[in-house]
PDB file of N, CA and C in Angstrom:
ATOM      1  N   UNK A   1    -283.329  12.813  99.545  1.00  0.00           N
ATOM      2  CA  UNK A   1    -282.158  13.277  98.822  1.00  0.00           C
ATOM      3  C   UNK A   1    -282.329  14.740  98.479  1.00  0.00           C
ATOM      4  N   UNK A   2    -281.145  15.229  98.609  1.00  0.00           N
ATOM      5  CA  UNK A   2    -281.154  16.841  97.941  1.00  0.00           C
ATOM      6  C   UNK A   2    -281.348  16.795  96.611  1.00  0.00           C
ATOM      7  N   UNK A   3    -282.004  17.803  96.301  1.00  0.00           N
ATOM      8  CA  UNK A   3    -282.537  17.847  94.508  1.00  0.00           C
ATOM      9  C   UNK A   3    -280.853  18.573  94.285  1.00  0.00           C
ATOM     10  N   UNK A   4    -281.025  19.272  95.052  1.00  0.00           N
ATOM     11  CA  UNK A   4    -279.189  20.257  94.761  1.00  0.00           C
ATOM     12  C   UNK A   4    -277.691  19.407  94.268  1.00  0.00           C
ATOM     13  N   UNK A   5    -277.555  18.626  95.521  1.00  0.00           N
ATOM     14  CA  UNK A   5    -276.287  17.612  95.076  1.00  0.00           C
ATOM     15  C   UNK A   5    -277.021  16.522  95.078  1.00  0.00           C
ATOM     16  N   UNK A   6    -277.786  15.724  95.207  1.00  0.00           N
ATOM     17  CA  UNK A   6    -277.683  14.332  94.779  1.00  0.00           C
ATOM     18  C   UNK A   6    -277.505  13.472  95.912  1.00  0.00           C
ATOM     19  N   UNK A   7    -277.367  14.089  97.570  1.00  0.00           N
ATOM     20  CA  UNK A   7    -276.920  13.163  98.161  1.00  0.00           C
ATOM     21  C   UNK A   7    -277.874  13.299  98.899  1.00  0.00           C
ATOM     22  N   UNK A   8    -277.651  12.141 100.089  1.00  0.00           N
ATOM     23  CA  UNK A   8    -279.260  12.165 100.833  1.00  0.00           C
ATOM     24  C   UNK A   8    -279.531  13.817 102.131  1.00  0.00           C
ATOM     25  N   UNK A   9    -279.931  13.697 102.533  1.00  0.00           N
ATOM     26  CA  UNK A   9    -280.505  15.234 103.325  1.00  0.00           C
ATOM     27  C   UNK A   9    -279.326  14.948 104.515  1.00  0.00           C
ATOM     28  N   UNK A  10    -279.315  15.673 105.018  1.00  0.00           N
ATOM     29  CA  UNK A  10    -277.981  16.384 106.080  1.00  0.00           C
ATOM     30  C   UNK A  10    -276.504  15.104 106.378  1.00  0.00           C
ATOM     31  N   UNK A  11    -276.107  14.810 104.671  1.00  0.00           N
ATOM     32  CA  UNK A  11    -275.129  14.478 104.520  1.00  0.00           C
ATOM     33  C   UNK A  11    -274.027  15.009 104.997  1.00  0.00           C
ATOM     34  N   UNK A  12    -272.996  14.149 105.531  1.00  0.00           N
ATOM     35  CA  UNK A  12    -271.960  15.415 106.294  1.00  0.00           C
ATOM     36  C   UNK A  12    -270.421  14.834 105.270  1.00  0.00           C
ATOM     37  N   UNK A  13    -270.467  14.631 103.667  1.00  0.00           N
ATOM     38  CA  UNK A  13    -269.392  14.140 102.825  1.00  0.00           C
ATOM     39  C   UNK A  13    -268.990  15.810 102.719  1.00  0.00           C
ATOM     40  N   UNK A  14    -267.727  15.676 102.607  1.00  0.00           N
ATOM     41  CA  UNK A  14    -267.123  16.898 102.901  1.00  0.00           C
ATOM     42  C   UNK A  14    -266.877  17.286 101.368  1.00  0.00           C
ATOM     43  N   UNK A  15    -266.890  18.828 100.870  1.00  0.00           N
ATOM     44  CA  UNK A  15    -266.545  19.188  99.808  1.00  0.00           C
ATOM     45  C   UNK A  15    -265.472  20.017  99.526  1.00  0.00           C
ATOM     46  N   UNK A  16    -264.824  20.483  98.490  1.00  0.00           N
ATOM     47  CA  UNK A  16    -264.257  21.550  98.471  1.00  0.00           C
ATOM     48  C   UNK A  16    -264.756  22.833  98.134  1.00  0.00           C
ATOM     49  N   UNK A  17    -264.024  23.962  98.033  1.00  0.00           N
ATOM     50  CA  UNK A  17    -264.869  25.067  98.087  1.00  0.00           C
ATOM     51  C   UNK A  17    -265.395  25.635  96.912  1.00  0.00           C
ATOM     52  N   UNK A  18    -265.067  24.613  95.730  1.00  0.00           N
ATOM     53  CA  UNK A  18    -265.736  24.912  94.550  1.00  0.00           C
ATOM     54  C   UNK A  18    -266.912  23.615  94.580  1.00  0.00           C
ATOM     55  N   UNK A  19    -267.440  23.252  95.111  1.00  0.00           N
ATOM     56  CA  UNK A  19    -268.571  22.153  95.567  1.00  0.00           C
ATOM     57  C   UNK A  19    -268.633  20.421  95.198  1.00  0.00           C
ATOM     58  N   UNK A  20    -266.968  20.562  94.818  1.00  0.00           N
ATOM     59  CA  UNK A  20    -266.634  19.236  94.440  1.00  0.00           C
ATOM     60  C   UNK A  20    -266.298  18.006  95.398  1.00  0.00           C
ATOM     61  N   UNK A  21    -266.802  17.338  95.331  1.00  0.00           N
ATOM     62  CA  UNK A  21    -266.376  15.785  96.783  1.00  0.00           C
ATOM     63  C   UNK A  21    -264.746  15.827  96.443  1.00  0.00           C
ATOM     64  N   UNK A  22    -264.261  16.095  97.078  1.00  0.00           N
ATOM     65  CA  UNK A  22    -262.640  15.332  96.206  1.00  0.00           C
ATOM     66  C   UNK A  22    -262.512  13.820  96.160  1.00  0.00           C
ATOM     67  N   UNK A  23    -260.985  13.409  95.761  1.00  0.00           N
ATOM     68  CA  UNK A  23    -261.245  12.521  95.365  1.00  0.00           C
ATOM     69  C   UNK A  23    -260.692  10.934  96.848  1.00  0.00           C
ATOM     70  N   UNK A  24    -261.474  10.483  96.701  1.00  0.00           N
ATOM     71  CA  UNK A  24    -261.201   9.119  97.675  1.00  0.00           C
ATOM     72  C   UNK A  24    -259.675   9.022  97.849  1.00  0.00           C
ATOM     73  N   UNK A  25    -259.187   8.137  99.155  1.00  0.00           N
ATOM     74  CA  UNK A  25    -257.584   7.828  99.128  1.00  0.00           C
ATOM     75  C   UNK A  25    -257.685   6.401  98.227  1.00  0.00           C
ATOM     76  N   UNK A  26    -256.379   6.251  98.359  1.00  0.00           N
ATOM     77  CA  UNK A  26    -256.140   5.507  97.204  1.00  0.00           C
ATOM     78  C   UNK A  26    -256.872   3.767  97.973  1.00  0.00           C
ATOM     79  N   UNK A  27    -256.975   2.929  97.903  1.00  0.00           N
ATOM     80  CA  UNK A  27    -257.357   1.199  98.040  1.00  0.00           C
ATOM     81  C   UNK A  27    -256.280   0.820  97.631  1.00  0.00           C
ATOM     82  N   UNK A  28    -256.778  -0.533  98.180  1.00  0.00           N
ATOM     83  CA  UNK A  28    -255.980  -1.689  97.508  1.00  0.00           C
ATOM     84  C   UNK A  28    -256.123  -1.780  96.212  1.00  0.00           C
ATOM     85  N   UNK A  29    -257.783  -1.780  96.055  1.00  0.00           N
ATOM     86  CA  UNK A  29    -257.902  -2.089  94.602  1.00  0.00           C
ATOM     87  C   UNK A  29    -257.016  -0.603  93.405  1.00  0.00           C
ATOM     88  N   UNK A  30    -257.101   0.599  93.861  1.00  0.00           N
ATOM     89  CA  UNK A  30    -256.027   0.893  92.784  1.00  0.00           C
ATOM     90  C   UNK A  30    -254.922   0.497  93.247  1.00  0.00           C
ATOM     91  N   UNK A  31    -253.974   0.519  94.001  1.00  0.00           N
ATOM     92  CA  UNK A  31    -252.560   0.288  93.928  1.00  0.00           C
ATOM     93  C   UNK A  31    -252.588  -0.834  92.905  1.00  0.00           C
ATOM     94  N   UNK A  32    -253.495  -2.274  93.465  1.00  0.00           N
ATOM     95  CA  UNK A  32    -253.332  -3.093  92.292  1.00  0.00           C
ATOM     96  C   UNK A  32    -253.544  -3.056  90.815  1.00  0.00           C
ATOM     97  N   UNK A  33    -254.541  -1.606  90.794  1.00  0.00           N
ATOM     98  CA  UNK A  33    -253.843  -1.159  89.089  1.00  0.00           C
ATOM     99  C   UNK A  33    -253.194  -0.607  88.361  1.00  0.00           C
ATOM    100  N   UNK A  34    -252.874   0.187  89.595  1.00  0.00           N
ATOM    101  CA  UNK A  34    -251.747   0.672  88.924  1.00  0.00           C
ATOM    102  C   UNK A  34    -250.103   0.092  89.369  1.00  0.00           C
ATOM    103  N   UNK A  35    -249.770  -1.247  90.043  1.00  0.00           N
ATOM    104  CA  UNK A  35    -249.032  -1.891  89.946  1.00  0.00           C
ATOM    105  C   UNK A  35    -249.333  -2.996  88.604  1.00  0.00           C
ATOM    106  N   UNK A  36    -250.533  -2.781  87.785  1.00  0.00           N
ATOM    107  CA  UNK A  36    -250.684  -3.997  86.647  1.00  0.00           C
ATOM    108  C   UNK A  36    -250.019  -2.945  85.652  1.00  0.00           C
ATOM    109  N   UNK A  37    -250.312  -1.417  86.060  1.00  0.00           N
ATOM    110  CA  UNK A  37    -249.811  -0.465  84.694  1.00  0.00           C
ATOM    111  C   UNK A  37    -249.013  -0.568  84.599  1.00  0.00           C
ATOM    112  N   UNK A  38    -248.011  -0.319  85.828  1.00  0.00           N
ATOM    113  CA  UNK A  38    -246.473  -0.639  86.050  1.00  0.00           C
ATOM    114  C   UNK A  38    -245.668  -1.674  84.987  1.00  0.00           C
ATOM    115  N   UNK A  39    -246.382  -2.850  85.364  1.00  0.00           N
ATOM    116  CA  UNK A  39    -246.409  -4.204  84.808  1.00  0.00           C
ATOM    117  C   UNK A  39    -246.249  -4.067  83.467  1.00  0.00           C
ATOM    118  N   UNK A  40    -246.913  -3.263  82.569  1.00  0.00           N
ATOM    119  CA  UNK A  40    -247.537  -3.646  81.551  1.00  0.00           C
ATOM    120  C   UNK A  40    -246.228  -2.760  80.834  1.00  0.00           C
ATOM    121  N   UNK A  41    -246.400  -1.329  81.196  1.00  0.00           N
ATOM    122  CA  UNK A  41    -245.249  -0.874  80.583  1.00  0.00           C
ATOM    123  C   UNK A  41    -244.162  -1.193  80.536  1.00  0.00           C
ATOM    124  N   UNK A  42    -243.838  -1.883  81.425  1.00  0.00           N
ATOM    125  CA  UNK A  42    -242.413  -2.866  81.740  1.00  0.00           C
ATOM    126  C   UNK A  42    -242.609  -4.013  81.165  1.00  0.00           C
ATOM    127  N   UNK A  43    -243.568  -4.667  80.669  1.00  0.00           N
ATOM    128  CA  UNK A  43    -243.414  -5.795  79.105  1.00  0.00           C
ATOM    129  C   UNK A  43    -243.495  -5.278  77.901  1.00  0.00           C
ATOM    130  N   UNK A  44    -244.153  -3.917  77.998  1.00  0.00           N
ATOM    131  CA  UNK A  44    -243.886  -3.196  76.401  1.00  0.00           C
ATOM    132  C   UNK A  44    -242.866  -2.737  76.073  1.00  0.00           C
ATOM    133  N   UNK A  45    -241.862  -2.214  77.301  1.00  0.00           N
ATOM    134  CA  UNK A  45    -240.320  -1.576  76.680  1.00  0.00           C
ATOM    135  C   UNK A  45    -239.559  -2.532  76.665  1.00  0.00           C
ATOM    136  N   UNK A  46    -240.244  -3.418  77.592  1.00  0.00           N
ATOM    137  CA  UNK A  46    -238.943  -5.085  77.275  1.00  0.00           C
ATOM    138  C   UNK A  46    -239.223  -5.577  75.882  1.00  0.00           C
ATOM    139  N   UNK A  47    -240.378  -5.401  75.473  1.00  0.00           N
ATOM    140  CA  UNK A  47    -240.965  -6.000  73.781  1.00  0.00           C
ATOM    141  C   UNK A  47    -240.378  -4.983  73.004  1.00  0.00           C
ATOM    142  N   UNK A  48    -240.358  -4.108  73.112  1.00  0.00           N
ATOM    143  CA  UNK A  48    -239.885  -2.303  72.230  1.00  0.00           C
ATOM    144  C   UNK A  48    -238.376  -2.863  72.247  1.00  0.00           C
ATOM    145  N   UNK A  49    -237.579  -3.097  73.003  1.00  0.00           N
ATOM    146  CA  UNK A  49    -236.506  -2.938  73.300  1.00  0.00           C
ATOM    147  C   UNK A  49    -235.639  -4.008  72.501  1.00  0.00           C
ATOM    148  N   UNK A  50    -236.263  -5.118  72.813  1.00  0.00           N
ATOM    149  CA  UNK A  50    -235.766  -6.479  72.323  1.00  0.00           C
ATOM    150  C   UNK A  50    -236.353  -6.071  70.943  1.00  0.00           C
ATOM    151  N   UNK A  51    -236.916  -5.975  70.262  1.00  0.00           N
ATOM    152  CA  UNK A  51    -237.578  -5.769  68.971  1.00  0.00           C
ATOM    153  C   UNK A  51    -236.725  -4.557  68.279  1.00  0.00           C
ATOM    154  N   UNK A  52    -236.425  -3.959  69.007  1.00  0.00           N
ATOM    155  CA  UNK A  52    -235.200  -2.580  68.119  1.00  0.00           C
ATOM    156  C   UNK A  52    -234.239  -3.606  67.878  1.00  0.00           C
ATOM    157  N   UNK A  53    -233.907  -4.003  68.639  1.00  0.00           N
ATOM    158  CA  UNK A  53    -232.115  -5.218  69.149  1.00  0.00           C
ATOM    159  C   UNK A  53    -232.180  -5.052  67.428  1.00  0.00           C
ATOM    160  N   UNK A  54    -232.844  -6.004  67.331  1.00  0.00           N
ATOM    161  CA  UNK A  54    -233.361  -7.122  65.750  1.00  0.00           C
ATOM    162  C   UNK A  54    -233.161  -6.689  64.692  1.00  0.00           C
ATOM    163  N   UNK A  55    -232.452  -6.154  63.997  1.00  0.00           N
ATOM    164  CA  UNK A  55    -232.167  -5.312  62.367  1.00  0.00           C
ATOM    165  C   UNK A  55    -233.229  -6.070  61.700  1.00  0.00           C
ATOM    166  N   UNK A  56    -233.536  -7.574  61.852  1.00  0.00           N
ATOM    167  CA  UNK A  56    -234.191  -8.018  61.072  1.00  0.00           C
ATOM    168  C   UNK A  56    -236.246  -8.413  61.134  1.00  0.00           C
ATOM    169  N   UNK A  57    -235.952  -7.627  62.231  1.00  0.00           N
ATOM    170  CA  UNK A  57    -237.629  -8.073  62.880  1.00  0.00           C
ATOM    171  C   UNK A  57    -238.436  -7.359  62.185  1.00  0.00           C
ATOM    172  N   UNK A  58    -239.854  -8.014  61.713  1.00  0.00           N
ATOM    173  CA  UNK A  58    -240.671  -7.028  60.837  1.00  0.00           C
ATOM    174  C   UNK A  58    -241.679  -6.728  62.011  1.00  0.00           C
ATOM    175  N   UNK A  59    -242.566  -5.737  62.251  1.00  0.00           N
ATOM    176  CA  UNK A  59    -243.241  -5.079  62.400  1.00  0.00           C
ATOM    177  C   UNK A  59    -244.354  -6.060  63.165  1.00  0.00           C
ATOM    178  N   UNK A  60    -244.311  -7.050  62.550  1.00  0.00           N
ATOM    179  CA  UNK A  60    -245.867  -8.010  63.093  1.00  0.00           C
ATOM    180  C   UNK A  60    -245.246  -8.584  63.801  1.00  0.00           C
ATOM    181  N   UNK A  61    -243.613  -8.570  63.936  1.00  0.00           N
ATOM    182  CA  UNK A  61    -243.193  -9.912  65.377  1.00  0.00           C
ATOM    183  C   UNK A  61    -243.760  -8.979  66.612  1.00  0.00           C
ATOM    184  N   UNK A  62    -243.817  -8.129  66.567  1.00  0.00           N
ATOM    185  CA  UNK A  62    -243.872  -6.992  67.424  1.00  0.00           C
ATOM    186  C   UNK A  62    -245.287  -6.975  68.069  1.00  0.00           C
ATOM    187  N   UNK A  63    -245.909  -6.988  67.202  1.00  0.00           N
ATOM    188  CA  UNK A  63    -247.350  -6.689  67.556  1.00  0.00           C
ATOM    189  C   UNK A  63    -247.727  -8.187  68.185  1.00  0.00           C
ATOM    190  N   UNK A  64    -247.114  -9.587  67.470  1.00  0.00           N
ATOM    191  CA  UNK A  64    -247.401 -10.779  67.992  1.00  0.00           C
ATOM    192  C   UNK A  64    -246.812 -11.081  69.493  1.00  0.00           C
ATOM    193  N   UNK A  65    -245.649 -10.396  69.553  1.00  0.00           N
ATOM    194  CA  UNK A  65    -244.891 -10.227  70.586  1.00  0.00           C
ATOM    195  C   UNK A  65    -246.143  -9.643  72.174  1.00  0.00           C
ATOM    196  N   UNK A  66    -245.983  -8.623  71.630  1.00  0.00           N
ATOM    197  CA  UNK A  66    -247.447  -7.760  72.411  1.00  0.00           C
ATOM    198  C   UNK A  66    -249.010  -8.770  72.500  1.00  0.00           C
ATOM    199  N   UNK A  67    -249.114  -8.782  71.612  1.00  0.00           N
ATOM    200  CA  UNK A  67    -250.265 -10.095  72.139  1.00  0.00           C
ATOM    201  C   UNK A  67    -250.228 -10.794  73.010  1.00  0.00           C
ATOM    202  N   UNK A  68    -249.123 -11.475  73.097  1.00  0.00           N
ATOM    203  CA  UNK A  68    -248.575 -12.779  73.220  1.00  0.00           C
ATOM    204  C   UNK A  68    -248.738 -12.219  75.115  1.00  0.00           C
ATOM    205  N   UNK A  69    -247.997 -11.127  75.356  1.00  0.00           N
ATOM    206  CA  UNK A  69    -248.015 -10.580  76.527  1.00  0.00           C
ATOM    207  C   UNK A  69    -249.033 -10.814  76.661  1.00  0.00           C
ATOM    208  N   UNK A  70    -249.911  -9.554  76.408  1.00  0.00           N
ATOM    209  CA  UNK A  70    -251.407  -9.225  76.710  1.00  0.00           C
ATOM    210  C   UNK A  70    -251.972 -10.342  77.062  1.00  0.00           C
ATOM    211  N   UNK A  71    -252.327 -11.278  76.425  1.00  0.00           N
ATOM    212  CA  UNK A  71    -253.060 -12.880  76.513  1.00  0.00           C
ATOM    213  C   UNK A  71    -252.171 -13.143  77.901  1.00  0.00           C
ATOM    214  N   UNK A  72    -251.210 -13.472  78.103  1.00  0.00           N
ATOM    215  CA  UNK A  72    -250.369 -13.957  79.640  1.00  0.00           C
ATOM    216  C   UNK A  72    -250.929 -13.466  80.552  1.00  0.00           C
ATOM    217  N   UNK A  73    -250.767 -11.978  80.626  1.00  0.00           N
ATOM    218  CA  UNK A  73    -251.046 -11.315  81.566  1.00  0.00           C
ATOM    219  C   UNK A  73    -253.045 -11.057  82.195  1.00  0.00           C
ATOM    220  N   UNK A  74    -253.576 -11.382  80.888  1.00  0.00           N
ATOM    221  CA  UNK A  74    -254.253 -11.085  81.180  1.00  0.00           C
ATOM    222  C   UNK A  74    -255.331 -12.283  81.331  1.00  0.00           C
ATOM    223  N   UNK A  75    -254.986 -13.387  80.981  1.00  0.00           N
ATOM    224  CA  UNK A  75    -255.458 -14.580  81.769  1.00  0.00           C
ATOM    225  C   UNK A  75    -254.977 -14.856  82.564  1.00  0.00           C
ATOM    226  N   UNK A  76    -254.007 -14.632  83.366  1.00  0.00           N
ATOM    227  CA  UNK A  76    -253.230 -14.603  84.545  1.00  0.00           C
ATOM    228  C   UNK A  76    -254.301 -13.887  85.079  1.00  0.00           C
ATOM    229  N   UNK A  77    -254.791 -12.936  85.321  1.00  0.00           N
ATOM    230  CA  UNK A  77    -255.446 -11.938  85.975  1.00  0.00           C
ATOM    231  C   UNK A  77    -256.493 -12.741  86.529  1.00  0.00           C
ATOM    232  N   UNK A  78    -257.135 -13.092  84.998  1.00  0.00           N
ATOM    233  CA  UNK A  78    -258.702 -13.644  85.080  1.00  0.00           C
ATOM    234  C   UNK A  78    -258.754 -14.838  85.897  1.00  0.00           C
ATOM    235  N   UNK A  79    -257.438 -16.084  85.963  1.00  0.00           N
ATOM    236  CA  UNK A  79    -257.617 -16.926  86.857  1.00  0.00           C
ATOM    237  C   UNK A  79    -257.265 -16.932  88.324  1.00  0.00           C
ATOM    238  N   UNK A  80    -257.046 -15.578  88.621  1.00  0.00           N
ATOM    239  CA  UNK A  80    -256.475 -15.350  90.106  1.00  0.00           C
ATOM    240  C   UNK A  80    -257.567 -14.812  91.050  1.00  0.00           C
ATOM    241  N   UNK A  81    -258.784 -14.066  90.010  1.00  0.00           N
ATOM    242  CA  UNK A  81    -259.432 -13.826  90.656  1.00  0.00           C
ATOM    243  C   UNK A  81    -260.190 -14.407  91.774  1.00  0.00           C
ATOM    244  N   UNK A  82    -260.658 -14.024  92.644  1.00  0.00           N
ATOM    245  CA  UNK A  82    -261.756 -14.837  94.093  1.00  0.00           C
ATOM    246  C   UNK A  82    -262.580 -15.144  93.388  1.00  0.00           C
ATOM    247  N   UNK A  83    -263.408 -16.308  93.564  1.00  0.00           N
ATOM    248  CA  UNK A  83    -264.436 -16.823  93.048  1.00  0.00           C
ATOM    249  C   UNK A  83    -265.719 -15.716  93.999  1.00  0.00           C
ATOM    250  N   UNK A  84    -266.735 -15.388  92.722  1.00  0.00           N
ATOM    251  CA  UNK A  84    -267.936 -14.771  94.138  1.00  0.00           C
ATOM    252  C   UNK A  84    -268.438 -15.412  94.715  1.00  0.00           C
ATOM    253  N   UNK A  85    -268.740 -15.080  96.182  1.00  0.00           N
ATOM    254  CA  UNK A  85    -269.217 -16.197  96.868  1.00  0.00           C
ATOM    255  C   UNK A  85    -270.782 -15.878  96.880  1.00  0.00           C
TER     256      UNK A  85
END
């Protein structure tokens, strides 16, 4: 390995001209997070939204509201995953 960058000896990872690797193309695995961000902000303005509606909603339906998501979504996640093989 080069003591200089860190990578092994006549690495050919391309840099830019300030000596930075740029950055990788995108995967599957981000699109799929940032289609969960997508996701997510689109149950918080649906929760924001429906929760303004409400003259009468206090503050904690809101936050229970948001939980309530969060927990869905995010055991949804956890049971979809591939088992490791």
């Amino acid at each position: 390995m080069s003591e200089v960058s860190g990578e092994p000896a006549g690495s050919t990872r391309s840099r830019t001209r300030d000596g930075r690797t740029p950055c990788p193309a995108p995967t599957a695995a981000t699109t799929d997070v940032e289609q969960l961000g997508h996701a997510l902000r689109g149950l918080y303005l649906g929760a924001l939204y429906r929760w303004c509606g409400r003259p009468e909603a206090a503050a904690d339906q809101l936050t229970d509201e948001l939980l309530t998501i969060l927990d869905l979504v995010l055991l949804g996640i956890q049971d979809t995953r591939p088992s490791p093989a």
